[in-house]
PDB file of N, CA and C in Angstrom:
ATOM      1  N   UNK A   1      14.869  22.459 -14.155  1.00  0.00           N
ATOM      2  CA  UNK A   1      14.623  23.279 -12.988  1.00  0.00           C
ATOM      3  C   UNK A   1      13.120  23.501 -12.795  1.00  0.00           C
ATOM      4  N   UNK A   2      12.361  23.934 -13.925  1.00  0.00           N
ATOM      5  CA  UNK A   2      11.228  23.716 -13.878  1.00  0.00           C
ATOM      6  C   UNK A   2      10.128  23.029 -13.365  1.00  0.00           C
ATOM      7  N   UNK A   3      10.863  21.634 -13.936  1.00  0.00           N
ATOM      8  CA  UNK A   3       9.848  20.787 -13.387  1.00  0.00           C
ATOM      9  C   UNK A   3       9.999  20.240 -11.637  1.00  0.00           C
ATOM     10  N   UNK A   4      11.516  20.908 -11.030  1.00  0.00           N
ATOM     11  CA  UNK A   4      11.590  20.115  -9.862  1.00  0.00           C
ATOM     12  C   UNK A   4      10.786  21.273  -9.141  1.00  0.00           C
ATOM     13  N   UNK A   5      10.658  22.272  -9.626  1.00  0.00           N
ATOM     14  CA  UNK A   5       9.379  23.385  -8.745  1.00  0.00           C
ATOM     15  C   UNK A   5       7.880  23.203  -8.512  1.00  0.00           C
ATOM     16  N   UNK A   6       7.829  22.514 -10.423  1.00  0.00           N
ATOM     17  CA  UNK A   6       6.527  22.028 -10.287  1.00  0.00           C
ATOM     18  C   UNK A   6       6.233  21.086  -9.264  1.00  0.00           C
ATOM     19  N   UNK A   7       7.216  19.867  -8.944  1.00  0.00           N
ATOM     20  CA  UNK A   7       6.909  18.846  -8.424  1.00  0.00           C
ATOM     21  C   UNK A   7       6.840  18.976  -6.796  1.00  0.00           C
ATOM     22  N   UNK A   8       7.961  20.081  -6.400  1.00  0.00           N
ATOM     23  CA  UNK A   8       7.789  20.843  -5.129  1.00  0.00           C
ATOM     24  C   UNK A   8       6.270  21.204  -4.835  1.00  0.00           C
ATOM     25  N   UNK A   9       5.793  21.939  -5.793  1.00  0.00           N
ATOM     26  CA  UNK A   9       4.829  22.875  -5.451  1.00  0.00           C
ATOM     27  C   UNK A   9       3.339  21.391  -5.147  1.00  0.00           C
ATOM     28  N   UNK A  10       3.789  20.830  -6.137  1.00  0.00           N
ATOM     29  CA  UNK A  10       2.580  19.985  -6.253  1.00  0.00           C
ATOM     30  C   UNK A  10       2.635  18.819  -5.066  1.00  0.00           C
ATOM     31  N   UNK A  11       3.900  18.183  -4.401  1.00  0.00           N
ATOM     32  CA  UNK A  11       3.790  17.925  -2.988  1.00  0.00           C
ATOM     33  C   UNK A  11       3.505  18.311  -1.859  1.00  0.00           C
ATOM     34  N   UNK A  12       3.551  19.978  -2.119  1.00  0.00           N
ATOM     35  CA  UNK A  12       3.046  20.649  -0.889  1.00  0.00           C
ATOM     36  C   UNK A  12       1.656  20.574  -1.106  1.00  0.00           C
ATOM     37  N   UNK A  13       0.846  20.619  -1.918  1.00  0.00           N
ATOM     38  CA  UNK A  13      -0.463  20.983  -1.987  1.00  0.00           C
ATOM     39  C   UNK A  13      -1.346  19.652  -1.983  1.00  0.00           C
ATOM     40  N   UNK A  14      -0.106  18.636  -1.482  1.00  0.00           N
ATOM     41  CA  UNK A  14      -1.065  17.488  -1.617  1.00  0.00           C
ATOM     42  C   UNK A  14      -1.363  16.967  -0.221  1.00  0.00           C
ATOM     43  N   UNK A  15      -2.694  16.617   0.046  1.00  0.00           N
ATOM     44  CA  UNK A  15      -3.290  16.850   1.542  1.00  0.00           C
ATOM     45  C   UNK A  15      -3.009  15.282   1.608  1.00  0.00           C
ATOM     46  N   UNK A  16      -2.849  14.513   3.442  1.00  0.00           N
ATOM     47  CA  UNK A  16      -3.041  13.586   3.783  1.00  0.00           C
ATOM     48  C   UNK A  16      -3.905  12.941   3.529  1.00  0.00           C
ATOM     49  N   UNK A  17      -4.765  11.792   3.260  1.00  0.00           N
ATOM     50  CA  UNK A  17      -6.372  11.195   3.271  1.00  0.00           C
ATOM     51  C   UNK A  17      -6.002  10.960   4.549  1.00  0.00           C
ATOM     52  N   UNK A  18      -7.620  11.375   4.677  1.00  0.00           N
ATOM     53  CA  UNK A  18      -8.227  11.095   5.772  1.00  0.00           C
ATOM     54  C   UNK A  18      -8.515   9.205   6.396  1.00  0.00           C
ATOM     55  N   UNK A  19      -8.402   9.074   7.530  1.00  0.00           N
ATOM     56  CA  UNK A  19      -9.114   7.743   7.976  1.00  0.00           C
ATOM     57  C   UNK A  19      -9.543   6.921   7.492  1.00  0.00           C
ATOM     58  N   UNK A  20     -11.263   8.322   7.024  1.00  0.00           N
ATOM     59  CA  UNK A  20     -12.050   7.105   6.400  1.00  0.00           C
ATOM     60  C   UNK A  20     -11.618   7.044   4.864  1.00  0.00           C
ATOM     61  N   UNK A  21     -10.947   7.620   4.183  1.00  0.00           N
ATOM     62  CA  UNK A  21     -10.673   7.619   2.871  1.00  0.00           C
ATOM     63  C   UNK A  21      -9.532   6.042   2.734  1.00  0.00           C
ATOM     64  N   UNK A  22      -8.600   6.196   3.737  1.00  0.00           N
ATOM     65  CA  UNK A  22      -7.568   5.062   4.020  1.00  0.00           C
ATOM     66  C   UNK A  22      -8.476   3.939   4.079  1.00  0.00           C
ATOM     67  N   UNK A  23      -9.230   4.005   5.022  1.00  0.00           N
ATOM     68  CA  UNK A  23      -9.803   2.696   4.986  1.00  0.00           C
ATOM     69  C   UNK A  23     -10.509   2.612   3.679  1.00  0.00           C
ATOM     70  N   UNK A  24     -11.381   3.214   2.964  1.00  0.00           N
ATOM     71  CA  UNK A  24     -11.527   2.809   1.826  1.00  0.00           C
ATOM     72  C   UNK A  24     -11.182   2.490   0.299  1.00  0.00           C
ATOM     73  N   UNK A  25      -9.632   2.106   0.726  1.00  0.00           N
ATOM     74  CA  UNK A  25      -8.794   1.605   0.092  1.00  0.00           C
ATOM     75  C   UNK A  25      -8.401   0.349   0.246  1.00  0.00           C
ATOM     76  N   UNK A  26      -8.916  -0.221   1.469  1.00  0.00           N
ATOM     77  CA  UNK A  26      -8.699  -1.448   1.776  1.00  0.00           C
ATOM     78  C   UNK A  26      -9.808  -2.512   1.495  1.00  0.00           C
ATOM     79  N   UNK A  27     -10.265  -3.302   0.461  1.00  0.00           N
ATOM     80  CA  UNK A  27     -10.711  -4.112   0.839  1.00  0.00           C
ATOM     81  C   UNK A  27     -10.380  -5.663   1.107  1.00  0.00           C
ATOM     82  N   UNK A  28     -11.969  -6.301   1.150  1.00  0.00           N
ATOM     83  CA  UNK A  28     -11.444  -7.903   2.232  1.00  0.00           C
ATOM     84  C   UNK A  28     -10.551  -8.737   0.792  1.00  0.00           C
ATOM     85  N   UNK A  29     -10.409  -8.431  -0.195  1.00  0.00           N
ATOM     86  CA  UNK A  29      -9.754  -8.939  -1.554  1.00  0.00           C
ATOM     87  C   UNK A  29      -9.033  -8.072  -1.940  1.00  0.00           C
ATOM     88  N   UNK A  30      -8.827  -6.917  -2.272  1.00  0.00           N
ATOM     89  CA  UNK A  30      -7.761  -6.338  -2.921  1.00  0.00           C
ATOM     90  C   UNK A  30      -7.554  -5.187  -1.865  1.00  0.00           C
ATOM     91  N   UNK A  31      -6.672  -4.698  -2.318  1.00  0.00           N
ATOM     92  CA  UNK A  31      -5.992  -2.395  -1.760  1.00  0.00           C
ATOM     93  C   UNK A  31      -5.843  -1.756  -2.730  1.00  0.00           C
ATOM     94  N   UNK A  32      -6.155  -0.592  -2.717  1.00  0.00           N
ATOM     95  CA  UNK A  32      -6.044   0.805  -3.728  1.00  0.00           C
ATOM     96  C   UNK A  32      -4.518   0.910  -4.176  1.00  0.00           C
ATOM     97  N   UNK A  33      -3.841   1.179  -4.883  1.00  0.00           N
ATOM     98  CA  UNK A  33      -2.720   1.786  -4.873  1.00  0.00           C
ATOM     99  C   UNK A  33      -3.279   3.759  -5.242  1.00  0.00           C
ATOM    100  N   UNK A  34      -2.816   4.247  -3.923  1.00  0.00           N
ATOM    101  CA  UNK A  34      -2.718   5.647  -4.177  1.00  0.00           C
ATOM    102  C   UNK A  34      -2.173   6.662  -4.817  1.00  0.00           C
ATOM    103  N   UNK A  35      -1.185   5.757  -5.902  1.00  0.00           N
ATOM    104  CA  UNK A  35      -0.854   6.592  -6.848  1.00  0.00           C
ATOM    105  C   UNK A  35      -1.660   6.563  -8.229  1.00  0.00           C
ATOM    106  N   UNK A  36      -1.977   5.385  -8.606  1.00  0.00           N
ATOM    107  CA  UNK A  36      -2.739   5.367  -9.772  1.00  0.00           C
ATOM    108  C   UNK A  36      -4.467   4.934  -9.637  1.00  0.00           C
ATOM    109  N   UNK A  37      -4.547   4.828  -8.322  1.00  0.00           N
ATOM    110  CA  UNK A  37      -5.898   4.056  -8.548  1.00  0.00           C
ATOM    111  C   UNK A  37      -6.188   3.095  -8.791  1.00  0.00           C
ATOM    112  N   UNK A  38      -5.225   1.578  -9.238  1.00  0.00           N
ATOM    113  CA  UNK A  38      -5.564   0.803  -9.288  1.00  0.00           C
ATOM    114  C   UNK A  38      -5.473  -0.530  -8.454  1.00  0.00           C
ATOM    115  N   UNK A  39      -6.252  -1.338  -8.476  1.00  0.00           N
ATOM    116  CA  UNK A  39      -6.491  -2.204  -7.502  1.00  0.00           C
ATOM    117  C   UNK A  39      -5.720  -3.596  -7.132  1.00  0.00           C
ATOM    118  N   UNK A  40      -5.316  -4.193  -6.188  1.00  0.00           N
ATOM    119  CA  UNK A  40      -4.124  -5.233  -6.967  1.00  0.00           C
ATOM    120  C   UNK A  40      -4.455  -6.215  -5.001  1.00  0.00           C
ATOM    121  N   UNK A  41      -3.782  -7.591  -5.381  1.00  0.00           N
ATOM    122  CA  UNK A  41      -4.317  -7.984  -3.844  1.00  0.00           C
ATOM    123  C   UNK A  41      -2.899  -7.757  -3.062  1.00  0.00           C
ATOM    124  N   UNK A  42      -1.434  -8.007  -3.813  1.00  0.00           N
ATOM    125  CA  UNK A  42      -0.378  -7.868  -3.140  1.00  0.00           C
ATOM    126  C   UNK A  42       0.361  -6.194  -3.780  1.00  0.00           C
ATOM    127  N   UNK A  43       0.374  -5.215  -2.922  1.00  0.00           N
ATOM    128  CA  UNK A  43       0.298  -3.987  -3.581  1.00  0.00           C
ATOM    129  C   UNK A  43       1.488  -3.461  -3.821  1.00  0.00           C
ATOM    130  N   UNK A  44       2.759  -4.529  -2.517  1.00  0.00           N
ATOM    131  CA  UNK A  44       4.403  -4.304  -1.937  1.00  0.00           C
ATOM    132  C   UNK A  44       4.932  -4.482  -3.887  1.00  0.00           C
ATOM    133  N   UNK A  45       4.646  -5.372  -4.513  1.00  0.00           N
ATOM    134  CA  UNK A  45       5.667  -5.500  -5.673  1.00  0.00           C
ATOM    135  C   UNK A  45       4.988  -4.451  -6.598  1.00  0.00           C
ATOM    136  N   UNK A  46       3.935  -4.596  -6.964  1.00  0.00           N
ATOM    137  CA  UNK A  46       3.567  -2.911  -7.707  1.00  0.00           C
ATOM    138  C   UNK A  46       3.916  -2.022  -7.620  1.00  0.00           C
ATOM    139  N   UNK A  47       3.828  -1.564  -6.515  1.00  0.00           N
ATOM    140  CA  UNK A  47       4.476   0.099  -5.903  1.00  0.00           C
ATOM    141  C   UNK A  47       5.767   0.015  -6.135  1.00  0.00           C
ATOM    142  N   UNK A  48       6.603  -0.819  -5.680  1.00  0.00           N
ATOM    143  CA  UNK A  48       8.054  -1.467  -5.998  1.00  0.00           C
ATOM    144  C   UNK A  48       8.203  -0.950  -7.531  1.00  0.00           C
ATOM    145  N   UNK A  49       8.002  -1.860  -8.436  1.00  0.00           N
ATOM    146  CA  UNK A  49       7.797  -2.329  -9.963  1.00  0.00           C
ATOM    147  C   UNK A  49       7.691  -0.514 -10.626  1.00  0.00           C
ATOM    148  N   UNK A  50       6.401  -0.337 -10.562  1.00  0.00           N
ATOM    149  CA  UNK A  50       5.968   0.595 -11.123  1.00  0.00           C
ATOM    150  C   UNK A  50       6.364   1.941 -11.056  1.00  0.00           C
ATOM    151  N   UNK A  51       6.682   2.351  -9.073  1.00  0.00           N
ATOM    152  CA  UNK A  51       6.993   4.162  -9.233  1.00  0.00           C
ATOM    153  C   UNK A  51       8.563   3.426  -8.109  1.00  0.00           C
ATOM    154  N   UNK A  52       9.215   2.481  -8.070  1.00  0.00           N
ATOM    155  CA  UNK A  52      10.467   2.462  -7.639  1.00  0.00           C
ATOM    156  C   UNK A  52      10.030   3.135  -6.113  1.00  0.00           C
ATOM    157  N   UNK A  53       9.271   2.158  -5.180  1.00  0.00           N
ATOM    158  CA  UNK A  53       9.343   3.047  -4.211  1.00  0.00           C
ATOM    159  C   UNK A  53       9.340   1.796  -2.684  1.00  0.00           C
ATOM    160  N   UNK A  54       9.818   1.693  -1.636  1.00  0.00           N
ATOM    161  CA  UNK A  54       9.396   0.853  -0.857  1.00  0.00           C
ATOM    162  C   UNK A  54       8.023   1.132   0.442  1.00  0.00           C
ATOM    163  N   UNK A  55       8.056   0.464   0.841  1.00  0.00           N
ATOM    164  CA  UNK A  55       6.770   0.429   1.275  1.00  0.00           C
ATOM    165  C   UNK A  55       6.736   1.538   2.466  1.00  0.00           C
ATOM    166  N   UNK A  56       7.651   1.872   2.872  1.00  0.00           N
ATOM    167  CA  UNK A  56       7.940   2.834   3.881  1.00  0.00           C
ATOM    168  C   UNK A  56       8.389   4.525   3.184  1.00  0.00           C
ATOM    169  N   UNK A  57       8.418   4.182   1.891  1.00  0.00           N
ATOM    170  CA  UNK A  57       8.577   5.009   1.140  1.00  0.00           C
ATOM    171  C   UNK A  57       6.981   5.842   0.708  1.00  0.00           C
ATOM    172  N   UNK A  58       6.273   4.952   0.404  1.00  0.00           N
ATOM    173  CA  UNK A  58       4.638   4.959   0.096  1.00  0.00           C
ATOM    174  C   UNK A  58       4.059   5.218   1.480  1.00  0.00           C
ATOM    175  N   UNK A  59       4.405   5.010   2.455  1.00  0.00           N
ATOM    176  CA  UNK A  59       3.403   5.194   3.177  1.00  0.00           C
ATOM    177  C   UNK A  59       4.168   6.685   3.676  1.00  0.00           C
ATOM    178  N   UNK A  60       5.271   7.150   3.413  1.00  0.00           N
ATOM    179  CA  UNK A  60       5.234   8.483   4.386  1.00  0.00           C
ATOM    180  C   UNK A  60       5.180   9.264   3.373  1.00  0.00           C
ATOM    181  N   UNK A  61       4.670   9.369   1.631  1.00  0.00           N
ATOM    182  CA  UNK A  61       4.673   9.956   1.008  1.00  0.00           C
ATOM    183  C   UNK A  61       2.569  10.175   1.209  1.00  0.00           C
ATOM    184  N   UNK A  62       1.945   9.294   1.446  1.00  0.00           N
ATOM    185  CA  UNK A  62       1.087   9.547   1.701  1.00  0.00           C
ATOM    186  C   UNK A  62      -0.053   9.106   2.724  1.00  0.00           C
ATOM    187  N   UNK A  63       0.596   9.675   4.092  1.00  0.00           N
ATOM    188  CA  UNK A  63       0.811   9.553   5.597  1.00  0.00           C
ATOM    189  C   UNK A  63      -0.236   8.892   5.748  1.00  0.00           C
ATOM    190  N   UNK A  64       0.130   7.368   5.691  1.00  0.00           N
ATOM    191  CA  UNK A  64       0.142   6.120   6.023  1.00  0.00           C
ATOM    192  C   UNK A  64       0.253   5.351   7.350  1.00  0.00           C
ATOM    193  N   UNK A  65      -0.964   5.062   7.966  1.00  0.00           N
ATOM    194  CA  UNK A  65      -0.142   4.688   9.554  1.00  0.00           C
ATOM    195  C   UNK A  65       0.966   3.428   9.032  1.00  0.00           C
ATOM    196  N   UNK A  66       1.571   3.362   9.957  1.00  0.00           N
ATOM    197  CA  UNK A  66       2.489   1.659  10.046  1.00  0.00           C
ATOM    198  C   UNK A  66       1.793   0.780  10.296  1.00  0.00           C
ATOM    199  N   UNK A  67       0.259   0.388  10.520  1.00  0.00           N
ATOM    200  CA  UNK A  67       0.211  -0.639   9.725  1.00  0.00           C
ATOM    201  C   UNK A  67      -0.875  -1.091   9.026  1.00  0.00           C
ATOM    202  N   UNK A  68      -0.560  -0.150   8.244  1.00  0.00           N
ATOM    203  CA  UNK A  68      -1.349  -0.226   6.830  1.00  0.00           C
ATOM    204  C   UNK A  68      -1.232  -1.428   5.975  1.00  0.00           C
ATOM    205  N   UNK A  69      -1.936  -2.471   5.569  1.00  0.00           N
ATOM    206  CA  UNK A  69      -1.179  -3.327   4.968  1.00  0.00           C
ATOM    207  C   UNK A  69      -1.163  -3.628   3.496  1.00  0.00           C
ATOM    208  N   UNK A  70      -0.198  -4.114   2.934  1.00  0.00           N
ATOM    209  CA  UNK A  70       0.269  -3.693   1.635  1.00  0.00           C
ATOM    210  C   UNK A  70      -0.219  -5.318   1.207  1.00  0.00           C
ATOM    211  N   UNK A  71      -0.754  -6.609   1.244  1.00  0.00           N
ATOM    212  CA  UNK A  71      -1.523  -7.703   1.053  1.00  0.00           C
ATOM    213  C   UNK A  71      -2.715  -7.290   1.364  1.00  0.00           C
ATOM    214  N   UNK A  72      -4.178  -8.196   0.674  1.00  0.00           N
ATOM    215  CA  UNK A  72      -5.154  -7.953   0.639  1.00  0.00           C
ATOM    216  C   UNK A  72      -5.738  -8.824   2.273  1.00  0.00           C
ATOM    217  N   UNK A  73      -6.619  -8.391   2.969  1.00  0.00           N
ATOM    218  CA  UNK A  73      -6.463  -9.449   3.671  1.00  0.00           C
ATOM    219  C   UNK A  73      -7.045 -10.344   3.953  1.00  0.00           C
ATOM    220  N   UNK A  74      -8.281 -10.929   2.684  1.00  0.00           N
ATOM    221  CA  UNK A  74      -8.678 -12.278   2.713  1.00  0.00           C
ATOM    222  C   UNK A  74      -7.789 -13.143   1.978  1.00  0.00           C
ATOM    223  N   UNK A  75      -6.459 -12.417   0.928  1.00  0.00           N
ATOM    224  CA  UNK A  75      -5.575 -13.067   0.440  1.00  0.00           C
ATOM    225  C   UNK A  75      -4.621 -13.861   1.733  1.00  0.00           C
ATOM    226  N   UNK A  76      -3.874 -13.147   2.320  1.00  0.00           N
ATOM    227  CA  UNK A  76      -3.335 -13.002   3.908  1.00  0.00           C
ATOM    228  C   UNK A  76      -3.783 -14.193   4.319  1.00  0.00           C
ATOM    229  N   UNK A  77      -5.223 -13.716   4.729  1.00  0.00           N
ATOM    230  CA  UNK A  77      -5.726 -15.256   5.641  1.00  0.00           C
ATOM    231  C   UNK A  77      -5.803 -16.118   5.202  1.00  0.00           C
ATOM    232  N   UNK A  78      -5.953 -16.521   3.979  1.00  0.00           N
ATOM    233  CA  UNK A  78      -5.896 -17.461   3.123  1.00  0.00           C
ATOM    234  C   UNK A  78      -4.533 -18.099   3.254  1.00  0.00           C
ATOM    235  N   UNK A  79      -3.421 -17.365   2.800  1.00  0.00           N
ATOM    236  CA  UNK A  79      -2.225 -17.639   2.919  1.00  0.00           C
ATOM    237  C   UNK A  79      -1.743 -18.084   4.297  1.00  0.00           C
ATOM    238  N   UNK A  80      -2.180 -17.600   5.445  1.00  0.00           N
ATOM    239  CA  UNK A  80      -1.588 -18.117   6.818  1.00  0.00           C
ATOM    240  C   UNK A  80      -2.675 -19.482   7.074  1.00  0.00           C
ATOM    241  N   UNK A  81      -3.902 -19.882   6.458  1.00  0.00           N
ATOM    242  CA  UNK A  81      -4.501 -21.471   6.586  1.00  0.00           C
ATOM    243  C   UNK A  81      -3.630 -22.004   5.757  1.00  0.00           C
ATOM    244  N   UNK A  82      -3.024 -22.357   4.889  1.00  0.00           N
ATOM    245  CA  UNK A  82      -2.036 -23.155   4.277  1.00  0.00           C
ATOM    246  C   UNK A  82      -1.127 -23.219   4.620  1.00  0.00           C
ATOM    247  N   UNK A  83      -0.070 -22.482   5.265  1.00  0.00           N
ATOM    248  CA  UNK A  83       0.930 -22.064   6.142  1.00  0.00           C
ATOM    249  C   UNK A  83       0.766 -23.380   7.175  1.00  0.00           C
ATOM    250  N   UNK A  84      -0.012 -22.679   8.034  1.00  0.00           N
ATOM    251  CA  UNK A  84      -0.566 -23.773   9.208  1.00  0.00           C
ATOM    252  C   UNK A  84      -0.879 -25.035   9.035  1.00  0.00           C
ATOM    253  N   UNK A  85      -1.555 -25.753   8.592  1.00  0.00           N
ATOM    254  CA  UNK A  85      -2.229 -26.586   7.658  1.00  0.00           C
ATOM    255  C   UNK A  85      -0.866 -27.600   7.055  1.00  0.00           C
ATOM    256  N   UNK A  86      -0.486 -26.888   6.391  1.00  0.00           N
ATOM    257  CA  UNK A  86       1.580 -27.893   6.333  1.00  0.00           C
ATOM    258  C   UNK A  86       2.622 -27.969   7.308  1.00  0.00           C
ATOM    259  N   UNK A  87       2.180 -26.843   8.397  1.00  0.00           N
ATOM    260  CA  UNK A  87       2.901 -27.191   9.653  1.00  0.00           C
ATOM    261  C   UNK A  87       4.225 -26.282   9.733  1.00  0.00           C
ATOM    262  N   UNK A  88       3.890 -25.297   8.774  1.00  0.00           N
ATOM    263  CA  UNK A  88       5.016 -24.167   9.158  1.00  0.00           C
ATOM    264  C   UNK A  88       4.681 -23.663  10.537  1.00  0.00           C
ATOM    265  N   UNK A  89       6.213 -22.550  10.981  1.00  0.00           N
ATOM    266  CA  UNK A  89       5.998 -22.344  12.224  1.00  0.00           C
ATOM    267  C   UNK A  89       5.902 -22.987  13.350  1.00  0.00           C
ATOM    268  N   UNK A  90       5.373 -24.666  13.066  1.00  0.00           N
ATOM    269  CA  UNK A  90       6.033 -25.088  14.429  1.00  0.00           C
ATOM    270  C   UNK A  90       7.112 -25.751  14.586  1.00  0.00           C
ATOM    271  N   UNK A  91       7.725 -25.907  15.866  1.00  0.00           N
ATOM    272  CA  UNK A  91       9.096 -26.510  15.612  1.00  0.00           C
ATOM    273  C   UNK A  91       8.946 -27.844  16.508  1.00  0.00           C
TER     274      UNK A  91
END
C-alpha cells in the first residue's frame, strides 16, 4: 500500500519537459530514453525490453507530442536510402 502512494505521489510531482528539453533528447544519431538517461539509436525495443512499456505508453507518461520519434534520425535516413536503392515501395 505504501509504495502505490509513494508512486502516486511521485507521478503527480513529476512536471512535463519542456520543448526545448524534448528536443534535446533528440539527436542526428541517437534519443535519450527519459527514464534512465540513456542513449540508444532505436529507443521502441528498449523502452519495450526494459520498463514493459509501448511507445504510446512512454510518450503520455511523459507528455510527448505524437511525433516524437522513437529511431535516431540519421539512423532512419540511412535506413530509407537502402530501402529505395533495392527498390522497395515501388510497385
Amino acid at each position: 500500500m505504501e509504495q502505490a502512494v509513494r508512486a502516486a505521489r511521485e507521478s503527480l510531482q513529476r512536471v512535463a519537459p519542456s520543448a526545448q528539453q524534448i528536443a534535446a533528447t533528440v539527436r542526428p544519431d541517437k534519443i535519450q530514453c527519459l527514464e534512465d538517461g540513456t542513449w540508444h539509436v532505436m529507443l521502441r525495443r528498449y523502452v519495450r525490453r526494459r520498463f514493459n512499456m509501448t511507445p504510446q505508453q512512454y510518450k503520455a507518461k511523459w507528455g510527448l507530442p505524437d511525433d516524437y520519434p522513437f529511431v535516431a534520425p540519421n539512423y532512419s535516413a540511412r535506413r530509407s536510402k537502402i530501402a529505395k536503392k533495392s527498390g522497395l515501395g515501388k510497385k
